[in-house]
PDB file of N, CA and C in Angstrom:
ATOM      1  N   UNK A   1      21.312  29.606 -20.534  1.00  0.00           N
ATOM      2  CA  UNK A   1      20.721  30.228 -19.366  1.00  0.00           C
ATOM      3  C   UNK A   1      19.389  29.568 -19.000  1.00  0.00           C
ATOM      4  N   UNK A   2      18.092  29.235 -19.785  1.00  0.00           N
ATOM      5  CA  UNK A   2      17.435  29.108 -19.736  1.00  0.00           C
ATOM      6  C   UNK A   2      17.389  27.513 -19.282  1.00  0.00           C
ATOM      7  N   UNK A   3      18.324  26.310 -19.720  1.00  0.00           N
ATOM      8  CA  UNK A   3      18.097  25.110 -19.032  1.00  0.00           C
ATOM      9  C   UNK A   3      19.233  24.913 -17.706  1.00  0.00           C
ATOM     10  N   UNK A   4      19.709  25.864 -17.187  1.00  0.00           N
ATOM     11  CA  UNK A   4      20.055  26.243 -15.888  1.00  0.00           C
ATOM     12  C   UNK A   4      19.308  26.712 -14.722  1.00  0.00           C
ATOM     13  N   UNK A   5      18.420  27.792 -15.512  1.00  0.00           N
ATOM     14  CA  UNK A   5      16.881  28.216 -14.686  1.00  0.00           C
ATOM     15  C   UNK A   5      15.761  26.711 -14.374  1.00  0.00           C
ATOM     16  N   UNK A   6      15.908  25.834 -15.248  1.00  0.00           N
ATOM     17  CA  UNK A   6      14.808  25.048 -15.495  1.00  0.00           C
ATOM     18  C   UNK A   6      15.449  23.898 -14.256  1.00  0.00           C
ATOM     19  N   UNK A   7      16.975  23.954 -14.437  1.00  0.00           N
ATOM     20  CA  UNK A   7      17.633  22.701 -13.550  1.00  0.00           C
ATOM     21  C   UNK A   7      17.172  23.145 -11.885  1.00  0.00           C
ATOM     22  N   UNK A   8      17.427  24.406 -11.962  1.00  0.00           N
ATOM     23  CA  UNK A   8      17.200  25.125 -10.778  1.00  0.00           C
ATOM     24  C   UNK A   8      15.503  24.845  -9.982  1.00  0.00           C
ATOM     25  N   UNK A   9      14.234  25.282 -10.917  1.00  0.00           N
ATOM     26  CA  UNK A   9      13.287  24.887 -10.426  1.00  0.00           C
ATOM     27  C   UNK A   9      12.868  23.151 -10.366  1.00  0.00           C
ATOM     28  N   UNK A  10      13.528  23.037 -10.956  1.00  0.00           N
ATOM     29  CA  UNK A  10      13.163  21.290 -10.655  1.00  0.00           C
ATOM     30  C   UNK A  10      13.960  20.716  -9.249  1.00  0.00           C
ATOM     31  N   UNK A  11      15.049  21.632  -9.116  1.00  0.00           N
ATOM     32  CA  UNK A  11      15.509  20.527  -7.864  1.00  0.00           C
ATOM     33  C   UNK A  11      15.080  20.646  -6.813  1.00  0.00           C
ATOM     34  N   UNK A  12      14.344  21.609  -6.096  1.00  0.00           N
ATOM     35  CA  UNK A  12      13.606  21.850  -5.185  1.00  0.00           C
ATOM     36  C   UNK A  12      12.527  20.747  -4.632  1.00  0.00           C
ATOM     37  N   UNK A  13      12.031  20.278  -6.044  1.00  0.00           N
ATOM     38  CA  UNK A  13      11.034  19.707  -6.005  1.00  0.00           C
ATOM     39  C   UNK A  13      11.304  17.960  -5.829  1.00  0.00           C
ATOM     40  N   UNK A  14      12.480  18.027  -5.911  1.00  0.00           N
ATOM     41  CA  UNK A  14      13.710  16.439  -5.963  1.00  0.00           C
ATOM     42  C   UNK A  14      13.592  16.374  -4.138  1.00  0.00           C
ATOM     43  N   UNK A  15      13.774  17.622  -3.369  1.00  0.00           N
ATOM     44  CA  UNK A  15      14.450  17.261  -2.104  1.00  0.00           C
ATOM     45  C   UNK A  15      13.306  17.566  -1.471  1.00  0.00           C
ATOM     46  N   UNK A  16      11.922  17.654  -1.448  1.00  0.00           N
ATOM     47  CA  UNK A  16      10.817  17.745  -1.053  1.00  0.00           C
ATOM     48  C   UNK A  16      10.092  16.312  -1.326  1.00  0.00           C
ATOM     49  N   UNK A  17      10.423  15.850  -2.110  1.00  0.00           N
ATOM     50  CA  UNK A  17       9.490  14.444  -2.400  1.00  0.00           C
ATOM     51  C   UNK A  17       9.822  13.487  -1.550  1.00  0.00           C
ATOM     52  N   UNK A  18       9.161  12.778  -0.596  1.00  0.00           N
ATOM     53  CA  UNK A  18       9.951  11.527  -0.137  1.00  0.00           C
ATOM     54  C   UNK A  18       8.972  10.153  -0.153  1.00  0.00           C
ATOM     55  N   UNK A  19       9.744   9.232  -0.088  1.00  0.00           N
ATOM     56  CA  UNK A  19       9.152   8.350  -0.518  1.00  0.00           C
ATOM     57  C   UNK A  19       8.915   7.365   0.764  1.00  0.00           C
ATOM     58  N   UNK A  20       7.850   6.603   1.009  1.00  0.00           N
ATOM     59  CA  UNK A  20       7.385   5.697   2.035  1.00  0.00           C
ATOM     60  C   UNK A  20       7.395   4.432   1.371  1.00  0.00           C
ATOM     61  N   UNK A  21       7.596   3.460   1.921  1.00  0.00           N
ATOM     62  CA  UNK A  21       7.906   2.115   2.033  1.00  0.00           C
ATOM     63  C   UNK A  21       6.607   1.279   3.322  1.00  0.00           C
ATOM     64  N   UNK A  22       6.158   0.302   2.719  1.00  0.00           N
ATOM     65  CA  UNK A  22       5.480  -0.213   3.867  1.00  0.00           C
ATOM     66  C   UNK A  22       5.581  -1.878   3.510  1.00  0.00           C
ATOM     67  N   UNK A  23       6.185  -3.002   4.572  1.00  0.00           N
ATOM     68  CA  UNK A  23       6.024  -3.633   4.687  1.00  0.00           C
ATOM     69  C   UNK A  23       4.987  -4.649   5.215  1.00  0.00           C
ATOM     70  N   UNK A  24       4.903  -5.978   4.973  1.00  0.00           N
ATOM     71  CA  UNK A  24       3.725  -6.810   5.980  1.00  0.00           C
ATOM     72  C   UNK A  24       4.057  -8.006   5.548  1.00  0.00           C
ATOM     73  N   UNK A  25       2.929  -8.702   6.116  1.00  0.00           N
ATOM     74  CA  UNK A  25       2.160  -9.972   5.695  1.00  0.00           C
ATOM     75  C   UNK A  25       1.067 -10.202   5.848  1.00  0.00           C
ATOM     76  N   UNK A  26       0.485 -11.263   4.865  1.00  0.00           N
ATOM     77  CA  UNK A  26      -1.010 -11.146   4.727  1.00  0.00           C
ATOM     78  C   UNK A  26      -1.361 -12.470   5.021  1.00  0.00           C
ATOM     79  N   UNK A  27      -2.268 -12.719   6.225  1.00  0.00           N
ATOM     80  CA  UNK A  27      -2.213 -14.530   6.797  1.00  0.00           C
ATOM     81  C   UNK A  27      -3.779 -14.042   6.784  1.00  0.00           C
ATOM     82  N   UNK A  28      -3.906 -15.492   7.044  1.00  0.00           N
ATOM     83  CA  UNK A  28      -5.315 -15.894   6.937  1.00  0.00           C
ATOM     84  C   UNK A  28      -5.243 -16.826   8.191  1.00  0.00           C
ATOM     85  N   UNK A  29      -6.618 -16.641   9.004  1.00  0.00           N
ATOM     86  CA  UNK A  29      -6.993 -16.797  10.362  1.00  0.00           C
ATOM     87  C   UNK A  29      -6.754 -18.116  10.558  1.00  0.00           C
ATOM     88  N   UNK A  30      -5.594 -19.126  10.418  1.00  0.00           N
ATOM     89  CA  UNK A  30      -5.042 -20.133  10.511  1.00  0.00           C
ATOM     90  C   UNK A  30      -3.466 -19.607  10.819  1.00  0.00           C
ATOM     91  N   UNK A  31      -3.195 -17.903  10.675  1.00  0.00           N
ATOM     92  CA  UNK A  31      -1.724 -17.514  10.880  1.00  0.00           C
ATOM     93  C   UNK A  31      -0.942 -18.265   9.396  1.00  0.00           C
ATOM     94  N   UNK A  32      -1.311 -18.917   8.369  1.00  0.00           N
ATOM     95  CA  UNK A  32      -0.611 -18.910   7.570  1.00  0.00           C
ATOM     96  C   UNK A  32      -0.565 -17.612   6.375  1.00  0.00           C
ATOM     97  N   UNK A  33       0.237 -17.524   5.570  1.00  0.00           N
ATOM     98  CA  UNK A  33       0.656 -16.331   4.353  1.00  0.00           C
ATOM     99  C   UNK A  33      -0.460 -17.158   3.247  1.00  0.00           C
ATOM    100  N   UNK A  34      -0.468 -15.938   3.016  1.00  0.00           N
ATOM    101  CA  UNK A  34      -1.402 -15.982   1.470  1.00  0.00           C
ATOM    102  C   UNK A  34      -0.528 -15.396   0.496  1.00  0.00           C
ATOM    103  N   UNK A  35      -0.366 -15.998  -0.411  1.00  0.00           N
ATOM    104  CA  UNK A  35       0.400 -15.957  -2.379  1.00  0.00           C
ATOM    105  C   UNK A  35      -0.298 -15.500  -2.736  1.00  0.00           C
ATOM    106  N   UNK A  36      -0.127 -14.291  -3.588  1.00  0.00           N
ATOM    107  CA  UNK A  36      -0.851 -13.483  -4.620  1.00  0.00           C
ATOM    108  C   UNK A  36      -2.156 -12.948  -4.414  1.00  0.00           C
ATOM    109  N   UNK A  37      -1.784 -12.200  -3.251  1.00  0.00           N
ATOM    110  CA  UNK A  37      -2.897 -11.342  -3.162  1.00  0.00           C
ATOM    111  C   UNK A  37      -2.518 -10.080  -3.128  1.00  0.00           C
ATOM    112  N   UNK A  38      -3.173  -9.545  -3.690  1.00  0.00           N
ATOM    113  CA  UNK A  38      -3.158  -7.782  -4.118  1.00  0.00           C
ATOM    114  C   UNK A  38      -3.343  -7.229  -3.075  1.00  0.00           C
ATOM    115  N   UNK A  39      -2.078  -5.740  -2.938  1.00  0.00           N
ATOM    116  CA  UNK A  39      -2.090  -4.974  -2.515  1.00  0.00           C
ATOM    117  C   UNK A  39      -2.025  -3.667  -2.846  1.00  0.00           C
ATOM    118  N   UNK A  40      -2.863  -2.518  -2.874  1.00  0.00           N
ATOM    119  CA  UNK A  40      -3.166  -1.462  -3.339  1.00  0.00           C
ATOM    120  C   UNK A  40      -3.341  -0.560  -2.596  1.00  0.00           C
ATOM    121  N   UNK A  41      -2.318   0.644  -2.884  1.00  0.00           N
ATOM    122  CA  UNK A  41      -2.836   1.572  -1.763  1.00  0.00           C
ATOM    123  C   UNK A  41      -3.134   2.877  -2.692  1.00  0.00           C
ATOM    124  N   UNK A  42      -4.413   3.853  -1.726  1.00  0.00           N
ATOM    125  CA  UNK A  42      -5.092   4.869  -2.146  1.00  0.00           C
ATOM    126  C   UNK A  42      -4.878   5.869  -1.485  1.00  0.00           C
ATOM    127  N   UNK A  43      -5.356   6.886  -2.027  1.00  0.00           N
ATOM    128  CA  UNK A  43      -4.367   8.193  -1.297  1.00  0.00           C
ATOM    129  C   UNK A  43      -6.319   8.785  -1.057  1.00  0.00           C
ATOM    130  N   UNK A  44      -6.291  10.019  -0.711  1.00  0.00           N
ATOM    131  CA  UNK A  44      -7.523  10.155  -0.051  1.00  0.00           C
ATOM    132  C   UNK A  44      -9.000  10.257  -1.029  1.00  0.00           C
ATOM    133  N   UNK A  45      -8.839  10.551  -2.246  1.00  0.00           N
ATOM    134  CA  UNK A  45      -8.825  10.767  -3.291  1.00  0.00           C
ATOM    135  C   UNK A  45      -9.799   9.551  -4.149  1.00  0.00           C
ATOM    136  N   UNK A  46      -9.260   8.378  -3.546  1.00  0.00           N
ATOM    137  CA  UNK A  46      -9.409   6.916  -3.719  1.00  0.00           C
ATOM    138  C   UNK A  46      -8.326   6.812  -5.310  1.00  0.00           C
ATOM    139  N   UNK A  47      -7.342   7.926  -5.580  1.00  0.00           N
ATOM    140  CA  UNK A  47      -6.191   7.375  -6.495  1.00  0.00           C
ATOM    141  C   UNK A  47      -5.397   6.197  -6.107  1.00  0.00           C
ATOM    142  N   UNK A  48      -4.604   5.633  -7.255  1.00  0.00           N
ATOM    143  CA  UNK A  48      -3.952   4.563  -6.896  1.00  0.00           C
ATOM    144  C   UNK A  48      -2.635   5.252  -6.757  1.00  0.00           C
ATOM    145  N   UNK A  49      -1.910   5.008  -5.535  1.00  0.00           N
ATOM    146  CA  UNK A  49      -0.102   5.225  -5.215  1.00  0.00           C
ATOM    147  C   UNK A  49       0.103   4.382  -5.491  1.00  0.00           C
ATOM    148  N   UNK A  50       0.036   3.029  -5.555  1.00  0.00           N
ATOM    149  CA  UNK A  50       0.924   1.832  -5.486  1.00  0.00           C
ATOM    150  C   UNK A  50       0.256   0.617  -5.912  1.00  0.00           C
ATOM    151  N   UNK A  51       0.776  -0.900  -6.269  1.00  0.00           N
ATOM    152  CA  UNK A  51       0.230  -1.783  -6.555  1.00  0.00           C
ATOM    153  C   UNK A  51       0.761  -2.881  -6.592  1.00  0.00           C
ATOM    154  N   UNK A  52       1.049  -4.184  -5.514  1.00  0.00           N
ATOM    155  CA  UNK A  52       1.905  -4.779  -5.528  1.00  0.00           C
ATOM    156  C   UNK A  52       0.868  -6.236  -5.074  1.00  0.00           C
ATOM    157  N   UNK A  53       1.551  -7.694  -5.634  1.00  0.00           N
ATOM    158  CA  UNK A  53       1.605  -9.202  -4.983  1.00  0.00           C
ATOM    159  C   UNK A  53       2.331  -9.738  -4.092  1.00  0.00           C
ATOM    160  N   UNK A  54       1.498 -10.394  -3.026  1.00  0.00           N
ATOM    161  CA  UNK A  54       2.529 -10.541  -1.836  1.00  0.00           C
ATOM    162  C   UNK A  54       2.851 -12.325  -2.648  1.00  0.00           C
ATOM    163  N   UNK A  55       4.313 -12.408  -1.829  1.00  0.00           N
ATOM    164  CA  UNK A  55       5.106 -13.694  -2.179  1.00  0.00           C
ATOM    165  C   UNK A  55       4.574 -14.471  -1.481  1.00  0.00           C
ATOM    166  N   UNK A  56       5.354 -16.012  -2.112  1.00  0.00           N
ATOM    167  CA  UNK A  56       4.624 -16.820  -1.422  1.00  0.00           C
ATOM    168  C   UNK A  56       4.461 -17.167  -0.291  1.00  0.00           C
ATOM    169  N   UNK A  57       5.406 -16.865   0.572  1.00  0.00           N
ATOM    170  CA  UNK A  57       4.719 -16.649   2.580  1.00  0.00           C
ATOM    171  C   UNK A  57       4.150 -15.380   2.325  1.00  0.00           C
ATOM    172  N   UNK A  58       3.556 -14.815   1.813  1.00  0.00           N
ATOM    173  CA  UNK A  58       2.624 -13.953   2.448  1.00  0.00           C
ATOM    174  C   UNK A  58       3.053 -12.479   2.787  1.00  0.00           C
ATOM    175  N   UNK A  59       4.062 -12.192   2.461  1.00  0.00           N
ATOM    176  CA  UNK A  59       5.024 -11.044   2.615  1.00  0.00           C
ATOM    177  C   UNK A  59       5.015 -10.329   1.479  1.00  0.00           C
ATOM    178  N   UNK A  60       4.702  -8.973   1.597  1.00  0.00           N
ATOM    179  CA  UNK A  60       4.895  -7.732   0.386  1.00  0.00           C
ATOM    180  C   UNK A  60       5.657  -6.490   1.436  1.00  0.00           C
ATOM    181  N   UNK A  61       6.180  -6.036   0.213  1.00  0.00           N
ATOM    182  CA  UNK A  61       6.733  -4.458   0.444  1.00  0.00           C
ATOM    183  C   UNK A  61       6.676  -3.919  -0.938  1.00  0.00           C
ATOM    184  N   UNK A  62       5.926  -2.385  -0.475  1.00  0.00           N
ATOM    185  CA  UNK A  62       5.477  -1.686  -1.479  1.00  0.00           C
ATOM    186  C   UNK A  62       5.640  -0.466  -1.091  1.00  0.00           C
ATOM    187  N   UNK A  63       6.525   0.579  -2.590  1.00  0.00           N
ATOM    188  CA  UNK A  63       7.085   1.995  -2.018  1.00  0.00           C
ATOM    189  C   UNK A  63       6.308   3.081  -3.054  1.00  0.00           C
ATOM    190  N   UNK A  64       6.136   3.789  -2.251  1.00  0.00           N
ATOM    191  CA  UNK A  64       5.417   4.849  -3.000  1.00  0.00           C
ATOM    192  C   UNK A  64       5.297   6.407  -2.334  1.00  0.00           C
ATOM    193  N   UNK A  65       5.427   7.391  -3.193  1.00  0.00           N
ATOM    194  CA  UNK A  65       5.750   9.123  -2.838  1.00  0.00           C
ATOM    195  C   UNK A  65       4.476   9.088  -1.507  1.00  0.00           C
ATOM    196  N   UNK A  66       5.175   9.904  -0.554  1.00  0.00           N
ATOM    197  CA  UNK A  66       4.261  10.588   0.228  1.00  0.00           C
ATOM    198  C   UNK A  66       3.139  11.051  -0.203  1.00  0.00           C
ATOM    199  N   UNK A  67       1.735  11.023  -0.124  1.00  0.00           N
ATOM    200  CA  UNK A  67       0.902  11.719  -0.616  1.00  0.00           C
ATOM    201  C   UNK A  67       0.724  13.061   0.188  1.00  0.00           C
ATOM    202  N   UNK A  68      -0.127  13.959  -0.786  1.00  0.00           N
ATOM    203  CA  UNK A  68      -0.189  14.967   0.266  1.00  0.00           C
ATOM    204  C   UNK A  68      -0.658  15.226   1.348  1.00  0.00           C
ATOM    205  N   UNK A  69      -2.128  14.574   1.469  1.00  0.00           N
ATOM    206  CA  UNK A  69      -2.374  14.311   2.982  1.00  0.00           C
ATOM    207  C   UNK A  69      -1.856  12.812   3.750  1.00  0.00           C
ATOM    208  N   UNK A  70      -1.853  13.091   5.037  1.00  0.00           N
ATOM    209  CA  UNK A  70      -1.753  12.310   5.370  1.00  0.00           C
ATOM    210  C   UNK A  70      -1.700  10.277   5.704  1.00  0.00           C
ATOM    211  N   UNK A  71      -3.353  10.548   5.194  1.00  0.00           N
ATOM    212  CA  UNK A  71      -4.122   9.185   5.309  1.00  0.00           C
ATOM    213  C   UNK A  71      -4.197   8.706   3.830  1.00  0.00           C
ATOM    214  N   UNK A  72      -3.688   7.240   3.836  1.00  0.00           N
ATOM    215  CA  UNK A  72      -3.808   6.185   3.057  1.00  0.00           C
ATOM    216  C   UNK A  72      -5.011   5.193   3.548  1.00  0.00           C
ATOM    217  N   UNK A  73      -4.963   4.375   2.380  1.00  0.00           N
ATOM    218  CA  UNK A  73      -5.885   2.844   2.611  1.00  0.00           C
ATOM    219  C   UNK A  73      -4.816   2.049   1.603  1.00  0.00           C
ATOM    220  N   UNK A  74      -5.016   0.910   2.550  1.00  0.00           N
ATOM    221  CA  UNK A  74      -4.568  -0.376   2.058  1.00  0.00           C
ATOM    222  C   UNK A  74      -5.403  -1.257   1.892  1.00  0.00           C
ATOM    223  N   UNK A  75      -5.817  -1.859   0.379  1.00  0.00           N
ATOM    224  CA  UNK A  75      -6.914  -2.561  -0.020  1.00  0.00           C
ATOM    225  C   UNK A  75      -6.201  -3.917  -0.263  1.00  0.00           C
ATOM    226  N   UNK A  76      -6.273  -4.577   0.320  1.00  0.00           N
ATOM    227  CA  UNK A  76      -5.589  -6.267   0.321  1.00  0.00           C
ATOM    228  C   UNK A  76      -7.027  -7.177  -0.261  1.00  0.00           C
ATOM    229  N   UNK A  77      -6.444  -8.249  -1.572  1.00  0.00           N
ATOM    230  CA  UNK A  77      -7.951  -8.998  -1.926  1.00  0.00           C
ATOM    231  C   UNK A  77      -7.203  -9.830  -2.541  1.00  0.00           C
ATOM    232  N   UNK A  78      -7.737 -10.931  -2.777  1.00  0.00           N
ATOM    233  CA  UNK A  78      -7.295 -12.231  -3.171  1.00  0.00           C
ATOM    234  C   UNK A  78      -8.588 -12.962  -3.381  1.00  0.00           C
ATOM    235  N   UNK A  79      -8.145 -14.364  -4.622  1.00  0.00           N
ATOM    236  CA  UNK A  79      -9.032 -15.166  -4.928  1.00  0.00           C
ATOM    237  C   UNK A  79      -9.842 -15.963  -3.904  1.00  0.00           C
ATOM    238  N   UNK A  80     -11.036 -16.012  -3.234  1.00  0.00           N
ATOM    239  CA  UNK A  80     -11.256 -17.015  -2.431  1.00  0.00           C
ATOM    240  C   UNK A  80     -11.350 -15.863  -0.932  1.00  0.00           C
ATOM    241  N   UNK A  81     -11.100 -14.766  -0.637  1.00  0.00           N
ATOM    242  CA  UNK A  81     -11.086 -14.151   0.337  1.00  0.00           C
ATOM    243  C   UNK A  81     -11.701 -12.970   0.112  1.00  0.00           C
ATOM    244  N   UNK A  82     -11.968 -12.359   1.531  1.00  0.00           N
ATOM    245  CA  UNK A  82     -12.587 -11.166   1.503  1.00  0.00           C
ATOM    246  C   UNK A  82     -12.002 -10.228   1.712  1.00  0.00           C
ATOM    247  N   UNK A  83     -12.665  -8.696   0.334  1.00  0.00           N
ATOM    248  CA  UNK A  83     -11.429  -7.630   0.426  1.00  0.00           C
ATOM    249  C   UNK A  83     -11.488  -6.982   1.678  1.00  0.00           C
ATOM    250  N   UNK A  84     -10.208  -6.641   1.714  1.00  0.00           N
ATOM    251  CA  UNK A  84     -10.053  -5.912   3.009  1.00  0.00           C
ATOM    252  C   UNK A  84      -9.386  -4.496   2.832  1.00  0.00           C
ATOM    253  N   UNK A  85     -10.208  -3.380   3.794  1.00  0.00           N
ATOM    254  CA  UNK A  85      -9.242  -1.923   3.366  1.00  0.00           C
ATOM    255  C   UNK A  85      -9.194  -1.517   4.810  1.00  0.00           C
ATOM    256  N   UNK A  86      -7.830  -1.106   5.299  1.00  0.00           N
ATOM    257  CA  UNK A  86      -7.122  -0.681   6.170  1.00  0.00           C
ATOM    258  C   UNK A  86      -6.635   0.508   5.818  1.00  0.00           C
ATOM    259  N   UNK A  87      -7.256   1.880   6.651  1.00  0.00           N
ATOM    260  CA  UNK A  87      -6.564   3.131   6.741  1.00  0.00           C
ATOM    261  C   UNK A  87      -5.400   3.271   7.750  1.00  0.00           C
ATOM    262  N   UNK A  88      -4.400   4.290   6.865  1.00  0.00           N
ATOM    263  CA  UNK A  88      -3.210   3.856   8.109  1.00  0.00           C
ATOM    264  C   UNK A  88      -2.644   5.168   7.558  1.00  0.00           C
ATOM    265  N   UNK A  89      -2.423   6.510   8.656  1.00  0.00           N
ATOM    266  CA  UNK A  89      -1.645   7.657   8.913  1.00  0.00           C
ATOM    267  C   UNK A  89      -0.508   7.373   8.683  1.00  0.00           C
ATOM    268  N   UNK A  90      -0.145   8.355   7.658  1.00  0.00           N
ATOM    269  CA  UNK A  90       1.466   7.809   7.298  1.00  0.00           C
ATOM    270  C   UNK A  90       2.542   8.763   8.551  1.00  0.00           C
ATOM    271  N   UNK A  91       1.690  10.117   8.955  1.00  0.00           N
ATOM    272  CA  UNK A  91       2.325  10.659  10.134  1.00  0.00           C
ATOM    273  C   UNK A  91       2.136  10.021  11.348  1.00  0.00           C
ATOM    274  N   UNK A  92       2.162   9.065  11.632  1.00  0.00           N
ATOM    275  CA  UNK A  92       2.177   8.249  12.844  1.00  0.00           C
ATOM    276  C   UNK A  92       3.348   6.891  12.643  1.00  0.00           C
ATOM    277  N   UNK A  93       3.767   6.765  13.565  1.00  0.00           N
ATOM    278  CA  UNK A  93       5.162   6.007  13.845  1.00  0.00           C
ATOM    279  C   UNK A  93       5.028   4.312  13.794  1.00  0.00           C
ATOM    280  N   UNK A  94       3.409   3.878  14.451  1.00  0.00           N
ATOM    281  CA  UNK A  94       3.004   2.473  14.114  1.00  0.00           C
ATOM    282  C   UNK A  94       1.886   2.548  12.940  1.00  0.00           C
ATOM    283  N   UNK A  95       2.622   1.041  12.215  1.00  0.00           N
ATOM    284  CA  UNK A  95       2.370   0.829  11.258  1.00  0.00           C
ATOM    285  C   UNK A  95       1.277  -0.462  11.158  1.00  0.00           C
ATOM    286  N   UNK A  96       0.339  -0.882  10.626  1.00  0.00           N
ATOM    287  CA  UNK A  96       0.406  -2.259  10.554  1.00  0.00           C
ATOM    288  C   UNK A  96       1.136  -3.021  10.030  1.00  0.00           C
ATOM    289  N   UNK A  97       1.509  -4.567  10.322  1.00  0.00           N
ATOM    290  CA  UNK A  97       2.711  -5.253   9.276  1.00  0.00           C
ATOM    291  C   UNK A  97       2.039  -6.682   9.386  1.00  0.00           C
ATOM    292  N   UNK A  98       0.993  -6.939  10.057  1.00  0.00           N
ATOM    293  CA  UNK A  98       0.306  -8.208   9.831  1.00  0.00           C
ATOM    294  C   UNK A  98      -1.286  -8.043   9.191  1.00  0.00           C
ATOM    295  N   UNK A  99      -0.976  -8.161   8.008  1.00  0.00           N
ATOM    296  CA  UNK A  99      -2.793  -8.187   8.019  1.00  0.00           C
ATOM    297  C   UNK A  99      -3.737  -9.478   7.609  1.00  0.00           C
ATOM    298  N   UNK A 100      -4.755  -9.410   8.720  1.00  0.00           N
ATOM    299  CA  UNK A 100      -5.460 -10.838   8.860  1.00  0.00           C
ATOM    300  C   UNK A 100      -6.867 -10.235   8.444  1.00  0.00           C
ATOM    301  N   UNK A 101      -7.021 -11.833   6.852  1.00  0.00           N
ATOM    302  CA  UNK A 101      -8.101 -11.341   6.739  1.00  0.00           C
ATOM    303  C   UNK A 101      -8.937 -13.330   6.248  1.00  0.00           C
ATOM    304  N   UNK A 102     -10.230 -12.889   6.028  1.00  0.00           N
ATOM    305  CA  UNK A 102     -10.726 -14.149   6.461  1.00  0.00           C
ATOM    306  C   UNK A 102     -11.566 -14.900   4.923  1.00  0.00           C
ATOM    307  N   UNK A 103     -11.835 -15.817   4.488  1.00  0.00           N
ATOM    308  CA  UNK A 103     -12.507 -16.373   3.573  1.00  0.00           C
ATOM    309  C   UNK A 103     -13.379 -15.936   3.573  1.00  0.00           C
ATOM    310  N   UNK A 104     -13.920 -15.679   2.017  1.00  0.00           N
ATOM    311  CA  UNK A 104     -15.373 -15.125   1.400  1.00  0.00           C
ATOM    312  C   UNK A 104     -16.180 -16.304   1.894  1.00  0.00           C
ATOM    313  N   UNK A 105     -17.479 -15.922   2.533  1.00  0.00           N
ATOM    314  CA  UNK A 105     -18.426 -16.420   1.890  1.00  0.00           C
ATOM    315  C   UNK A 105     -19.766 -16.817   0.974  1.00  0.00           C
ATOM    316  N   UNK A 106     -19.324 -18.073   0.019  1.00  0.00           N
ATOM    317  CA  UNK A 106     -20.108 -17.800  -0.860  1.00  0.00           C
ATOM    318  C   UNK A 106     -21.252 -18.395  -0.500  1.00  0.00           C
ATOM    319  N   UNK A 107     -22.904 -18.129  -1.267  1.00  0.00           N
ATOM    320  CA  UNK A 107     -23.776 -18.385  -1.096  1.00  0.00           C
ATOM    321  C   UNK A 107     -24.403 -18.735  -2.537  1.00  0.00           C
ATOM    322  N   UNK A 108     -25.086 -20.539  -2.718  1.00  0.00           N
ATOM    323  CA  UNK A 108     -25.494 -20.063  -4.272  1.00  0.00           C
ATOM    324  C   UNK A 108     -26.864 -20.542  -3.703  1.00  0.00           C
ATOM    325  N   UNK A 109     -27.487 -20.152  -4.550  1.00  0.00           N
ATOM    326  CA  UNK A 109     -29.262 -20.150  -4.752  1.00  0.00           C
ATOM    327  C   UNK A 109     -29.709 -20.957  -5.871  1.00  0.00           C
TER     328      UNK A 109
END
């Protein structure tokens, strides 16, 4: 009886969860893809949902549970470039799928 009750409260919680998917690419202000740069997304919280390397054109897809509110950030950073964080409403229908971001610069003294 008791792991029938237990099957019971867990499945509720199976058909309530859903999961988001977000695709892109990550170019650099020449329009080419950048290899291995991190992508991380944060829920409002600044927790980590997700954590993925884009391939070598420059292309990632990364899936992760709905959070409870709404708004994410997408923190894109790579060797040689500057990090970049993009908030993006997961209740809204456009997405970003290109993200352009530009070389660090360094300064030595």
């Amino acid at each position: 009886m008791t792991s029938k009750l237990l099957l019971l409260l867990l499945f509720p919680v199976a058909l309530f969860s859903q999961e988001l998917k977000i695709t892109g690419t990550i170019k650099d202000n020449q329009n080419r893809g950048i290899e291995s740069a991190s992508v991380l997304v944060l829920d409002d919280s600044e927790n980590t949902l997700a954590f993925t390397f884009s391939e070598e054109n420059g292309t990632f897809t990364i899936a992760f549970e709905k959070p409870t509110h709404n708004t994410i950030t997408i923190v894109v950073s790579g060797l040689g470039y500057a990090k970049k964080e993009i908030k993006v409403d997961c209740s809204s229908k456009k997405k970003p799928n290109s993200i352009f971001y530009t070389r660090r610069k360094i300064r030595i003294s």
